[in-house]
PDB file of N, CA and C in Angstrom:
ATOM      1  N   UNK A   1      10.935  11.020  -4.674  1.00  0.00           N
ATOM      2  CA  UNK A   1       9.751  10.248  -5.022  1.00  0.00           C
ATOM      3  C   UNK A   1       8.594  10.672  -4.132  1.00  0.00           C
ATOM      4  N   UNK A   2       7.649  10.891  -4.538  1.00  0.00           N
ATOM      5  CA  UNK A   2       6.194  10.862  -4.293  1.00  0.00           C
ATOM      6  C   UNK A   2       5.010   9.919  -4.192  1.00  0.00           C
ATOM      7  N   UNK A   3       4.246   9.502  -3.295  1.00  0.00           N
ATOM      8  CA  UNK A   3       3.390   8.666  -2.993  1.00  0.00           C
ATOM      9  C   UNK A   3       1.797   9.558  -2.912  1.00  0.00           C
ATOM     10  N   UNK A   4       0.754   9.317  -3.151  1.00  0.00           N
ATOM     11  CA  UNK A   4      -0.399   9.629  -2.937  1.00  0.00           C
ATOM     12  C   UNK A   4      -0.720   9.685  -0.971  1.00  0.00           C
ATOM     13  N   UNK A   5      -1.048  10.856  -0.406  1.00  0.00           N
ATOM     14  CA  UNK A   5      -1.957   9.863   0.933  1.00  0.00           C
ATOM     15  C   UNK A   5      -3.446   9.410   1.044  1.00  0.00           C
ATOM     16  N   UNK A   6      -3.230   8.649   1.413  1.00  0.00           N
ATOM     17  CA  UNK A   6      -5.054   7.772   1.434  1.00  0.00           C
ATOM     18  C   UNK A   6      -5.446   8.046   2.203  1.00  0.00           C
ATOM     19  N   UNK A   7      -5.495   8.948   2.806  1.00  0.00           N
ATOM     20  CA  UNK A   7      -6.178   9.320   3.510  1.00  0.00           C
ATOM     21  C   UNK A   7      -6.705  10.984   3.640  1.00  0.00           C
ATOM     22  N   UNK A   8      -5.943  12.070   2.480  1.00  0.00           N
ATOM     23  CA  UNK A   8      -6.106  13.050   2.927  1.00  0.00           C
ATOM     24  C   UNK A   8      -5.939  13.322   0.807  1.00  0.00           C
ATOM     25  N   UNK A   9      -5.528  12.666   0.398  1.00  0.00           N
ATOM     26  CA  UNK A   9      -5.418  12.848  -1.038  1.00  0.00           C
ATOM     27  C   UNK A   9      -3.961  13.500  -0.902  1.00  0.00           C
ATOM     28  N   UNK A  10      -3.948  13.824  -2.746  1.00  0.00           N
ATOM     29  CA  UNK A  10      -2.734  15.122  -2.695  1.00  0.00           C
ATOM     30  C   UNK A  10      -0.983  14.032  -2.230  1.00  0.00           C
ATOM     31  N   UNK A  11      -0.034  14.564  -2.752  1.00  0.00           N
ATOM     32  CA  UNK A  11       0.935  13.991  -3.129  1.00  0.00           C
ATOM     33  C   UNK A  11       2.095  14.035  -1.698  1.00  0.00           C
ATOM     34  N   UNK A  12       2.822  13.291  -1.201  1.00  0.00           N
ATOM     35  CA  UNK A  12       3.583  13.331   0.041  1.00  0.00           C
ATOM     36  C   UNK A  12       4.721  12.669  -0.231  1.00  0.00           C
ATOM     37  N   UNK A  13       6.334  13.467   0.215  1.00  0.00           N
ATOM     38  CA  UNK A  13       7.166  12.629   0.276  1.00  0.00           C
ATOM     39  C   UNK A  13       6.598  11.204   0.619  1.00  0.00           C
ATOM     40  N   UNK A  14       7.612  10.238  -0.320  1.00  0.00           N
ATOM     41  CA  UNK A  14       7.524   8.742   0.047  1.00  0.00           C
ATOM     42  C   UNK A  14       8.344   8.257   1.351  1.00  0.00           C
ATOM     43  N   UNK A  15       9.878   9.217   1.324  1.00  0.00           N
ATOM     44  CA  UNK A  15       9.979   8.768   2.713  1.00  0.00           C
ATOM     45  C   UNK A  15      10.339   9.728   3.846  1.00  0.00           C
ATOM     46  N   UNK A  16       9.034  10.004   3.787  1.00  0.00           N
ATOM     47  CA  UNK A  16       8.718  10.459   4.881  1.00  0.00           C
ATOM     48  C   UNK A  16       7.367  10.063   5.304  1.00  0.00           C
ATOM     49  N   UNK A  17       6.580   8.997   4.368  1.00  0.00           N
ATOM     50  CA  UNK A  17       5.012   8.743   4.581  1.00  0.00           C
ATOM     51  C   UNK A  17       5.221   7.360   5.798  1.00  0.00           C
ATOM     52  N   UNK A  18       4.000   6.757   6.106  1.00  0.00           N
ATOM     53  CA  UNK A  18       3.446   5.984   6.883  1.00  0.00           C
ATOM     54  C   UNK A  18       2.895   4.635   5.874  1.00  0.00           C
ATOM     55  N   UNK A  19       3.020   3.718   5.761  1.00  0.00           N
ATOM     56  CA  UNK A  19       2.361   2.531   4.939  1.00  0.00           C
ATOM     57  C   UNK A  19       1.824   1.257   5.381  1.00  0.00           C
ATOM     58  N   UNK A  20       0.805   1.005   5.288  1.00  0.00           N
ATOM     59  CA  UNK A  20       0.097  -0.499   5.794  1.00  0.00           C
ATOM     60  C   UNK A  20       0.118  -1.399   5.419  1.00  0.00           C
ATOM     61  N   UNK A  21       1.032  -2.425   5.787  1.00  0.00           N
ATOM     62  CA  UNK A  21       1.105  -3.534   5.002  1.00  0.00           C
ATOM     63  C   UNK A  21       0.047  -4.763   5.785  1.00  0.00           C
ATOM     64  N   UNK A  22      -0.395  -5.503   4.776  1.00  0.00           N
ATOM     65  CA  UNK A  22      -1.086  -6.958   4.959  1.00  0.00           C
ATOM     66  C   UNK A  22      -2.395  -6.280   5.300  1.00  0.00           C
ATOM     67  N   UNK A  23      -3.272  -5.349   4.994  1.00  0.00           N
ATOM     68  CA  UNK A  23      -4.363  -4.577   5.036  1.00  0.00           C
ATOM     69  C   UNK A  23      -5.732  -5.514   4.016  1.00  0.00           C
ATOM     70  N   UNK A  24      -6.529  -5.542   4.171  1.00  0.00           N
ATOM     71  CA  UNK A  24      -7.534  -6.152   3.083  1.00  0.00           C
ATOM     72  C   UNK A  24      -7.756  -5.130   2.016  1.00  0.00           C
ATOM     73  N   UNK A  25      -7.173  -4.077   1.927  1.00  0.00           N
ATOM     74  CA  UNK A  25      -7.391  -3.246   0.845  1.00  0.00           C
ATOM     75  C   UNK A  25      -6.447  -3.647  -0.555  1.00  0.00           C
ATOM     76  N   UNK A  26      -6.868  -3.503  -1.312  1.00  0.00           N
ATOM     77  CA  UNK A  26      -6.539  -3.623  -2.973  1.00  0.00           C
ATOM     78  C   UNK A  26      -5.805  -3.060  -3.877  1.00  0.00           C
ATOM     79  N   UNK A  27      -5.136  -2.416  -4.373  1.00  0.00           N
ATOM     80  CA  UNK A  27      -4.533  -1.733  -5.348  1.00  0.00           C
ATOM     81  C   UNK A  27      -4.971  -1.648  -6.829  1.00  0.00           C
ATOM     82  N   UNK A  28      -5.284  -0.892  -7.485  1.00  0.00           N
ATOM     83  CA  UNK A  28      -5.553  -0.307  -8.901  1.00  0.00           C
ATOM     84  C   UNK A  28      -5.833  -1.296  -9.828  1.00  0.00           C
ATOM     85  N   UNK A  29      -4.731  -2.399  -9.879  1.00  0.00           N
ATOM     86  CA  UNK A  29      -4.736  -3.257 -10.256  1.00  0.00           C
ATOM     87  C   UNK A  29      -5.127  -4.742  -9.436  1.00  0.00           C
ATOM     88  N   UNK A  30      -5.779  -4.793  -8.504  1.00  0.00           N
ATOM     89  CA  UNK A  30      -6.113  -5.967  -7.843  1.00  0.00           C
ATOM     90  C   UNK A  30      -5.169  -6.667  -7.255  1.00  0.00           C
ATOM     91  N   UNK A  31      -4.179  -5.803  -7.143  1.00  0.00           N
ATOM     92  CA  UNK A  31      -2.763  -6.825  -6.145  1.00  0.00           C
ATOM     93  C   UNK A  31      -2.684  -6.353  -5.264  1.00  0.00           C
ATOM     94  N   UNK A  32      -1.876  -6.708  -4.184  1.00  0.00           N
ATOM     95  CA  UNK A  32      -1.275  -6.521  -2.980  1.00  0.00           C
ATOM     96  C   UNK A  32      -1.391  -5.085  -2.849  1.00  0.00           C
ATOM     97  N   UNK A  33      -1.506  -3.992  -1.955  1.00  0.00           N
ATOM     98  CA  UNK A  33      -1.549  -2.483  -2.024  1.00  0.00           C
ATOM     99  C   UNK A  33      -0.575  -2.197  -0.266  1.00  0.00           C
ATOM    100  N   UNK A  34       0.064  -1.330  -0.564  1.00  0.00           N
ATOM    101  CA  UNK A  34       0.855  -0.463   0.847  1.00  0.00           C
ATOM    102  C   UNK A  34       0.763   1.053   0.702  1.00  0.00           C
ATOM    103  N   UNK A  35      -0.707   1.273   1.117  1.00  0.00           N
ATOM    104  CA  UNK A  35      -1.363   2.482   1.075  1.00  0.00           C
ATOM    105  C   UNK A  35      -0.208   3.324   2.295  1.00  0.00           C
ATOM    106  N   UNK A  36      -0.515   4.625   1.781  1.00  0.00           N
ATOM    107  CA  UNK A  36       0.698   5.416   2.206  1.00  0.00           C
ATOM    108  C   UNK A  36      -0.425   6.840   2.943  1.00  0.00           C
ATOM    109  N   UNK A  37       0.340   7.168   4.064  1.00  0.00           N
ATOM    110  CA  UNK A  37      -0.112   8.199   4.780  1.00  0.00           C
ATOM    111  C   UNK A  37       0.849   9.697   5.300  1.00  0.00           C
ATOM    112  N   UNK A  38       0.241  10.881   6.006  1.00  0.00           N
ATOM    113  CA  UNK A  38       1.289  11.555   5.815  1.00  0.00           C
ATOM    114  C   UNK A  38       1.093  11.501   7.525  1.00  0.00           C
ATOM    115  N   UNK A  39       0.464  10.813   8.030  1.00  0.00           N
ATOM    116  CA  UNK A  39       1.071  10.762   9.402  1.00  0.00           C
ATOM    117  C   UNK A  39       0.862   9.381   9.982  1.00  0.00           C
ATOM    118  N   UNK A  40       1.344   9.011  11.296  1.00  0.00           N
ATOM    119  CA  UNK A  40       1.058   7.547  12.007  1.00  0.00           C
ATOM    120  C   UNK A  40      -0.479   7.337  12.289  1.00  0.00           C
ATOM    121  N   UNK A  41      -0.853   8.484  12.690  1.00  0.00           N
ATOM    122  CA  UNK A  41      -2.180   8.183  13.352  1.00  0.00           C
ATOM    123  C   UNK A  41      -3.371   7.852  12.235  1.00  0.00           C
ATOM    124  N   UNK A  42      -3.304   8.378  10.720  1.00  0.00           N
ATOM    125  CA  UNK A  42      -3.841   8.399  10.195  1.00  0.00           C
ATOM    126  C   UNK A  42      -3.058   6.724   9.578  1.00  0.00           C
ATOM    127  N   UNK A  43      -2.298   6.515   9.607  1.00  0.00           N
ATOM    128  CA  UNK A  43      -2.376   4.998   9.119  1.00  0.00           C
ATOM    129  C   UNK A  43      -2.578   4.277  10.356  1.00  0.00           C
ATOM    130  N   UNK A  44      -2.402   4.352  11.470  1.00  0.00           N
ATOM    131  CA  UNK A  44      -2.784   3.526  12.184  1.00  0.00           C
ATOM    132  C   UNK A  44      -4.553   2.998  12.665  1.00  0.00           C
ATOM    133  N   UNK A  45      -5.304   4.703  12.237  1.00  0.00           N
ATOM    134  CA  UNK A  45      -6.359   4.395  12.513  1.00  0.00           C
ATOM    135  C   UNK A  45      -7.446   3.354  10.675  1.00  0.00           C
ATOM    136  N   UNK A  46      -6.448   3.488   9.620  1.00  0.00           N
ATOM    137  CA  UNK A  46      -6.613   2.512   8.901  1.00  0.00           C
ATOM    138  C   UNK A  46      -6.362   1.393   9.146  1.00  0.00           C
ATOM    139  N   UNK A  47      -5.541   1.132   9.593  1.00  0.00           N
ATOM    140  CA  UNK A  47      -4.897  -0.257  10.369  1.00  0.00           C
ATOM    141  C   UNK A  47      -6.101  -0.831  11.044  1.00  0.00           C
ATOM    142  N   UNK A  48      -6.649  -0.246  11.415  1.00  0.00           N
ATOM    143  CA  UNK A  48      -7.509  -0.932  12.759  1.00  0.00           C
ATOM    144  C   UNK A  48      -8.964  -0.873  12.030  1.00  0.00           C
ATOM    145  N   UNK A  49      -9.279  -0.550  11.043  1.00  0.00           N
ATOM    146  CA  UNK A  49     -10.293  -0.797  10.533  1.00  0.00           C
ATOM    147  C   UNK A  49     -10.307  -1.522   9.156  1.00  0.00           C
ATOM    148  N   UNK A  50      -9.234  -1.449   8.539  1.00  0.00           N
ATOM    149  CA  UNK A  50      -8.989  -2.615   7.674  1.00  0.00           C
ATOM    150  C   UNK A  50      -7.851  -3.612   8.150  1.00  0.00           C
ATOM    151  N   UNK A  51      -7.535  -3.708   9.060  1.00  0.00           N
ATOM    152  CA  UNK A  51      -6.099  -5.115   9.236  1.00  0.00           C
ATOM    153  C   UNK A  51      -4.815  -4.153   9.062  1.00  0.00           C
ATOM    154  N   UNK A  52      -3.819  -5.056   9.401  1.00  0.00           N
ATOM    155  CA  UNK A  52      -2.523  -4.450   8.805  1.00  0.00           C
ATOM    156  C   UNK A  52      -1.639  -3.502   9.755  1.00  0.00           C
ATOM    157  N   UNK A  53      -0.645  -4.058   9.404  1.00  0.00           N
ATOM    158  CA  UNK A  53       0.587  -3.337  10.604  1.00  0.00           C
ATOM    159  C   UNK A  53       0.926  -2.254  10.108  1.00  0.00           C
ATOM    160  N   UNK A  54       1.718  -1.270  10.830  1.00  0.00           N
ATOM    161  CA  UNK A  54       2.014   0.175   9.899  1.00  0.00           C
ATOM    162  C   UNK A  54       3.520   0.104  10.425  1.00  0.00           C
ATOM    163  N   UNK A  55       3.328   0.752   9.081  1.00  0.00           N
ATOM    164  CA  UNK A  55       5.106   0.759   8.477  1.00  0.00           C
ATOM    165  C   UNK A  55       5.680   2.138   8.529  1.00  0.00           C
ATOM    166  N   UNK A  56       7.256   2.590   9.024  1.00  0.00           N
ATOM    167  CA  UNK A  56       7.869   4.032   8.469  1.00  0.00           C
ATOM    168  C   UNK A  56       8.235   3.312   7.355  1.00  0.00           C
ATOM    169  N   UNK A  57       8.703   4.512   6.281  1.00  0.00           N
ATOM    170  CA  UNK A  57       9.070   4.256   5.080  1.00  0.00           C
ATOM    171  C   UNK A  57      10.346   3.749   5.264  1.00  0.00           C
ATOM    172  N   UNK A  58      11.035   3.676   6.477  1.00  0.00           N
ATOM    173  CA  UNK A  58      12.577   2.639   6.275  1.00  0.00           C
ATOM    174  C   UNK A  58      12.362   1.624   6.882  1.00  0.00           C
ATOM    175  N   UNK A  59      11.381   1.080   7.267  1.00  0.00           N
ATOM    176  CA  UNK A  59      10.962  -0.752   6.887  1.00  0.00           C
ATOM    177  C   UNK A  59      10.796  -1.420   5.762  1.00  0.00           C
ATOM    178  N   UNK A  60       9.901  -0.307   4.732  1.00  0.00           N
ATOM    179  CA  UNK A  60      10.014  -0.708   3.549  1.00  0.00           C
ATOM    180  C   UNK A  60      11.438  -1.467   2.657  1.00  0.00           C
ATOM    181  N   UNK A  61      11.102  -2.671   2.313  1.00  0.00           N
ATOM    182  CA  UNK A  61      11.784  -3.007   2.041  1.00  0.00           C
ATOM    183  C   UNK A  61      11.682  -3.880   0.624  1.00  0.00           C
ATOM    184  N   UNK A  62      12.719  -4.041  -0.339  1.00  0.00           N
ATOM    185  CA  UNK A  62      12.307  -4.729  -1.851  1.00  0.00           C
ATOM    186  C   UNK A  62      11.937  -6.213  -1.528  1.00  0.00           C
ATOM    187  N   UNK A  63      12.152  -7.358  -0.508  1.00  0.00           N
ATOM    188  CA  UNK A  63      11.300  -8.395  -0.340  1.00  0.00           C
ATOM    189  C   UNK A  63       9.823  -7.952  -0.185  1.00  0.00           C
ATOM    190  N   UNK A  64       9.303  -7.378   0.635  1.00  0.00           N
ATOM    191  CA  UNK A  64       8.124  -6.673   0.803  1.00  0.00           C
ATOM    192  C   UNK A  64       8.010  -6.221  -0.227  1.00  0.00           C
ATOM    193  N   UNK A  65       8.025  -5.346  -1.334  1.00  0.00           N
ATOM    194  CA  UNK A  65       7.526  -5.084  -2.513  1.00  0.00           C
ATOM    195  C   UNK A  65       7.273  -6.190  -3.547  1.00  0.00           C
ATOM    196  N   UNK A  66       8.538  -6.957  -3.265  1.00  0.00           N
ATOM    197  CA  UNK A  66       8.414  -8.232  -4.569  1.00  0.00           C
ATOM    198  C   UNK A  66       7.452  -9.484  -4.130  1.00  0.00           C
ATOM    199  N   UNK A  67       6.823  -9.272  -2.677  1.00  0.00           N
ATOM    200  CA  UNK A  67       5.772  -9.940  -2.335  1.00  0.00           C
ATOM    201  C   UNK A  67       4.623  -9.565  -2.780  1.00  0.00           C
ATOM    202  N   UNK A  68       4.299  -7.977  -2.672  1.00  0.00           N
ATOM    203  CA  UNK A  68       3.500  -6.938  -3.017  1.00  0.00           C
ATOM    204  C   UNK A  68       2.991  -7.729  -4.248  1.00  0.00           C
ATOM    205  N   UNK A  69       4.128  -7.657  -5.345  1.00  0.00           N
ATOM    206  CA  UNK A  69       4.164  -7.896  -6.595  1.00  0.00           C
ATOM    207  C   UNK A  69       3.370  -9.309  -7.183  1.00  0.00           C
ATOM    208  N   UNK A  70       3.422 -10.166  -5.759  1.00  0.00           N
ATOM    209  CA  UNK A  70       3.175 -11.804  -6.640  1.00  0.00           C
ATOM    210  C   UNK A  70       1.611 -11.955  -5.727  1.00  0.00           C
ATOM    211  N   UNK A  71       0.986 -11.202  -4.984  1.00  0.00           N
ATOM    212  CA  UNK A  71      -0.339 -11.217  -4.899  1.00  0.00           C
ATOM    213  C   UNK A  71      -1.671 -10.837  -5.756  1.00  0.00           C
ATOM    214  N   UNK A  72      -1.194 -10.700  -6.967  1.00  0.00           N
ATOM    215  CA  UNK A  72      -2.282 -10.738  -7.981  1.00  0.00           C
ATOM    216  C   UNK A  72      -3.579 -11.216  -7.912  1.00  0.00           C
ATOM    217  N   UNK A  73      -5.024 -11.235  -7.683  1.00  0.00           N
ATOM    218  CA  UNK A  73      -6.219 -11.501  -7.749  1.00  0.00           C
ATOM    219  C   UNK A  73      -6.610 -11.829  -8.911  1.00  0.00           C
ATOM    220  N   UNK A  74      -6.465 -11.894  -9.821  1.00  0.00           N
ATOM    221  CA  UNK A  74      -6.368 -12.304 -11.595  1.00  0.00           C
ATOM    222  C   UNK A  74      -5.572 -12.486 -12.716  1.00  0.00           C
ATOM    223  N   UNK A  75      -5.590 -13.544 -13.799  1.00  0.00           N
ATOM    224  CA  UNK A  75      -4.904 -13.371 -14.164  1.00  0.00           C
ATOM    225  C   UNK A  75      -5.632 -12.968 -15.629  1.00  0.00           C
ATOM    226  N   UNK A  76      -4.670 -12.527 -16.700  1.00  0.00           N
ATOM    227  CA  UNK A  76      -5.003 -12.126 -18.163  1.00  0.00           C
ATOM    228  C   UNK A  76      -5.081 -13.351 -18.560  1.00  0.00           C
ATOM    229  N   UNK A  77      -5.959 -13.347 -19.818  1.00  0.00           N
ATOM    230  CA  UNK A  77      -5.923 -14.163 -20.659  1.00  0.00           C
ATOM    231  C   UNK A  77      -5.606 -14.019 -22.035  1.00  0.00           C
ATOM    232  N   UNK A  78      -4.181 -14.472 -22.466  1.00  0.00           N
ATOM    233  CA  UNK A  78      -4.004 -14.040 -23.465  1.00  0.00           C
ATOM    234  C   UNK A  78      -5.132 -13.959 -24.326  1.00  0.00           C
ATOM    235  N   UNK A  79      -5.295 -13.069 -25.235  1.00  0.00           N
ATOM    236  CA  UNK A  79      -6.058 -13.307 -26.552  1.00  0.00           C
ATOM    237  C   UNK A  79      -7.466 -12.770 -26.254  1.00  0.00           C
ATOM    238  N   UNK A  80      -7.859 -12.963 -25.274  1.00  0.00           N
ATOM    239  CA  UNK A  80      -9.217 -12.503 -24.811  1.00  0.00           C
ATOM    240  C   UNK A  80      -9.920 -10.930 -25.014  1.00  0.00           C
ATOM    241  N   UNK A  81     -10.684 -10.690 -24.873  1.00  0.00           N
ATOM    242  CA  UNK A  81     -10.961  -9.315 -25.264  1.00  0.00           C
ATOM    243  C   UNK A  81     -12.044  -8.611 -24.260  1.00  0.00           C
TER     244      UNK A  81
END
């Protein structure tokens, strides 16, 4: 698996990346986001300018994702257009 880095673009093992969790940054869809890096320093120096602890990819864990998951900023409305 492959992750984007946010910081340098271009595609990076997932585990082998760096990730920020609890950051004020956003995701694609307006939820929860664990922006991914291809080194510490480069997530850490995100860390410190948007919030957020940094993660190796074997902290990652599926509670942490399924939290990820229920921070939504909007919801649909059915039917709406």
């Amino acid at each position: 698996e492959f992750v984007s880095d946010s910081a340098k673009g271009g595609w990076i093992p997932a585990q082998h990346a760096f990730y920020v969790s609890g950051s004020n940054s956003l995701g694609p869809m307006r939820a929860g986001n664990l922006p991914a890096f291809s080194s510490a320093e480069a997530a850490t120096q995100f860390a410190a300018a948007r919030g957020g602890k940094v993660l190796p990819a074997n902290q990652i864990s599926p509670p942490l994702l399924d939290a990820l998951n229920g921070k939504k900023r909007h919801a649909h409305v059915e039917g709406a257009v």
